[in-house]
Protein backbone atom coordinates (compact mmCIF):
# COMPACT_ATOMS: atom_id res chain seq x y z
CA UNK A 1 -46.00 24.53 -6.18
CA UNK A 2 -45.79 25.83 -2.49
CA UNK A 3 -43.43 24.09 -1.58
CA UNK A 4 -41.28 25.60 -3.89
CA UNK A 5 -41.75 29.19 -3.37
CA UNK A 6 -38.98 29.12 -0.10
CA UNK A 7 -36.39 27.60 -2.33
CA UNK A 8 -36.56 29.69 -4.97
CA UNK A 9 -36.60 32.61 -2.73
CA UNK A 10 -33.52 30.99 -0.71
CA UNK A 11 -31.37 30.47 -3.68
CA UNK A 12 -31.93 33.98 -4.78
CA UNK A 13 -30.62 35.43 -1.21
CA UNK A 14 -27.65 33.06 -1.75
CA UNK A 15 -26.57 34.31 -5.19
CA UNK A 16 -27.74 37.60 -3.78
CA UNK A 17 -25.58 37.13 -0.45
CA UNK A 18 -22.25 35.85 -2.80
CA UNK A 19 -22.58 38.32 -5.55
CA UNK A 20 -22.47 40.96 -2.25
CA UNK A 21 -19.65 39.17 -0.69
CA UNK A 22 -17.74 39.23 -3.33
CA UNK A 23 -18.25 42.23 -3.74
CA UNK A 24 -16.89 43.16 -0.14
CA UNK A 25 -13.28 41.41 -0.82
CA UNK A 26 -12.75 42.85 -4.21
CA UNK A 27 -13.40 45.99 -2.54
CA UNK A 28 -10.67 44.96 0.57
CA UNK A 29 -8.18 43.92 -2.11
CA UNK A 30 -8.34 47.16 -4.80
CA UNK A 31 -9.62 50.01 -2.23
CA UNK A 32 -9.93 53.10 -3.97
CA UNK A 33 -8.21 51.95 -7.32
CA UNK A 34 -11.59 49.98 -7.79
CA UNK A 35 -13.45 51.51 -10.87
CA UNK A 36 -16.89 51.59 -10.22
CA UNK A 37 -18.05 54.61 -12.69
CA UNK A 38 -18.51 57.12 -9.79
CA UNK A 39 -15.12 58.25 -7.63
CA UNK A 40 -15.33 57.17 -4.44
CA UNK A 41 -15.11 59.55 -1.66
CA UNK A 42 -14.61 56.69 1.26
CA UNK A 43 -11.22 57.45 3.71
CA UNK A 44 -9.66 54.22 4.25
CA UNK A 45 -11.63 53.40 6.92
CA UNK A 46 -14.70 53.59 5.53
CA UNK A 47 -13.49 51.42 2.73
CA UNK A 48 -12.92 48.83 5.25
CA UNK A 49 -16.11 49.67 7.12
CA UNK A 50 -18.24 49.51 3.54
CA UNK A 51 -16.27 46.28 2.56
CA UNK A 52 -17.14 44.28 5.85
CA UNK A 53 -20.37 45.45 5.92
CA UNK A 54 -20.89 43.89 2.63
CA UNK A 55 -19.51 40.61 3.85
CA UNK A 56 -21.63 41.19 6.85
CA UNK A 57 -24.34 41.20 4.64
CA UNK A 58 -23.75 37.57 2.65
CA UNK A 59 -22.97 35.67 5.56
CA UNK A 60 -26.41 36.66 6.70
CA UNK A 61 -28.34 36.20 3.55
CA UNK A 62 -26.15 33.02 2.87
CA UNK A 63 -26.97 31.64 6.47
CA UNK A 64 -30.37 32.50 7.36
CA UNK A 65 -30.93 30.90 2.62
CA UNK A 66 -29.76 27.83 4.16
CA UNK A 67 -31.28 27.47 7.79
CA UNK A 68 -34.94 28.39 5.85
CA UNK A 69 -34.29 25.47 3.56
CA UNK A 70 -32.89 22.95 6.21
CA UNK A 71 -36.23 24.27 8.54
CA UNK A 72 -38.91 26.02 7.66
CA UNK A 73 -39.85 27.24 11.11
CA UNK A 74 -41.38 30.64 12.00
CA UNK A 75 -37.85 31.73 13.46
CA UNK A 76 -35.86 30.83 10.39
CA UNK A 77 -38.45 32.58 8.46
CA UNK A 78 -38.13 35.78 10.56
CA UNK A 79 -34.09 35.73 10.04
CA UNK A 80 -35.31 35.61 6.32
CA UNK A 81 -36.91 38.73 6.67
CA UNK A 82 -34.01 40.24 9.20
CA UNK A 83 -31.77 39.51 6.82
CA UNK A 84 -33.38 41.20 3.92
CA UNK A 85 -34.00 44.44 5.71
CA UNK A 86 -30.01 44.58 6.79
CA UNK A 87 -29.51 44.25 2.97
CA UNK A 88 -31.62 47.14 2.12
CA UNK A 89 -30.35 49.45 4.84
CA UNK A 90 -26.79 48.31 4.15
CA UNK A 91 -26.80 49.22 0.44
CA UNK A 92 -28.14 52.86 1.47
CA UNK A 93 -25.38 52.95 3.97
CA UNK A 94 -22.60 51.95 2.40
CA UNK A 95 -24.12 54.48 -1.19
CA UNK A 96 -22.86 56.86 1.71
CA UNK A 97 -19.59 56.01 2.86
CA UNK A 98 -18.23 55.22 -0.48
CA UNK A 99 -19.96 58.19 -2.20
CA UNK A 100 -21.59 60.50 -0.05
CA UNK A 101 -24.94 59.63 -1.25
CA UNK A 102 -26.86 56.28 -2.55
CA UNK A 103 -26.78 55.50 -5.88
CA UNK A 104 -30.17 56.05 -7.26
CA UNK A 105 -29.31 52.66 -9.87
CA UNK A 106 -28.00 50.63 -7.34
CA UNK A 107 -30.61 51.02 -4.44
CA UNK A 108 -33.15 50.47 -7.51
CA UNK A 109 -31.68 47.16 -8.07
CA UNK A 110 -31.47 46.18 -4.25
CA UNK A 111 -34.97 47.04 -4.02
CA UNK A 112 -35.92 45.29 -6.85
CA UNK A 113 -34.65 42.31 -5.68
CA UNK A 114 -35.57 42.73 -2.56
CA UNK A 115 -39.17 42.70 -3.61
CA UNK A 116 -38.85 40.05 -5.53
CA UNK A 117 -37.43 37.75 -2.38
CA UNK A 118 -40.19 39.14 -0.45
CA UNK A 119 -42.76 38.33 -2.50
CA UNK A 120 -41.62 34.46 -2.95
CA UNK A 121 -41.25 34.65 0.63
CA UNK A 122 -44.94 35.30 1.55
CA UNK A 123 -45.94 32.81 -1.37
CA UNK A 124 -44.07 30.13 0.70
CA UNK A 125 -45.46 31.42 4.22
CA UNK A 126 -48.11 28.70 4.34
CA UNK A 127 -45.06 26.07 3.96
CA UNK A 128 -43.69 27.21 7.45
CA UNK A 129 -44.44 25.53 10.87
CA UNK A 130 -44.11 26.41 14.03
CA UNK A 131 -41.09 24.76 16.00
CA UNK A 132 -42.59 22.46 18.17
CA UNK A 133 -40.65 20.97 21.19
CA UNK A 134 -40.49 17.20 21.19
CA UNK A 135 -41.79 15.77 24.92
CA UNK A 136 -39.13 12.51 25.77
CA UNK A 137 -40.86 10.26 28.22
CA UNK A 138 -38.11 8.37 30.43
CA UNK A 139 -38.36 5.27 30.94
């Protein structure tokens, strides 16, 4: 069941990481006309800033999902964790550009999940290796 732990925590940043992205061109496309329950305060700019940051955001969880499932090595596993901390901090920044303050629900839910990835992540730690660099004898 090891073996396992990494995938399920990959898939999660990947749903995590689209769900997010998403999330960033929605907010390109409507702007300000996007209902979210709360007005949002952003200026343009930080509607753009807020909505690439978000994008930022899945590319990262989406590439360093698949480069721990391709390789389990130490290095993927750190940009695992990287990733996950840039998801935390960039929900708590982006609470403040588009509202002035984080969302108490919303950071709730990111660390939630966050937690959750984490956890599967150091169930799966014994499944990583260290890179190891292959010696070539020439002939």
């Amino acid at each position: 069941m090891k073996k396992y732990w990494l995938t399920f925590a990959s898939v999660l940043m990947i749903v995590v990481g689209l769900l997010r992205g998403m999330g960033g061109v929605t907010l390109l496309i409507q702007g300000d006309k996007l209902d979210l329950g709360l007005p949002i305060t952003a200026s343009p700019e930080g509607l753009k800033i807020a909505a690439y940051s978000l994008i930022a955001v899945c590319c990262l969880l989406v590439i360093s999902a698949i480069c721990l499932t391709i390789r389990r090595y130490v290095a993927n596993y750190a940009f695992c964790w990287i990733s996950l901390l840039l998801f935390l901090i960039g929900g708590i920044v982006n609470g403040f550009l588009l509202f002035g303050h984080p969302l108490a629900g919303g950071q709730l839910m990111n660390w939630g999940i966050s937690f959750v990835i984490g956890l599967l992540l150091v169930l799966g730690k014994d499944t990583v290796k260290s890179k190891h660099i292959q010696e070539y004898e020439y002939k």
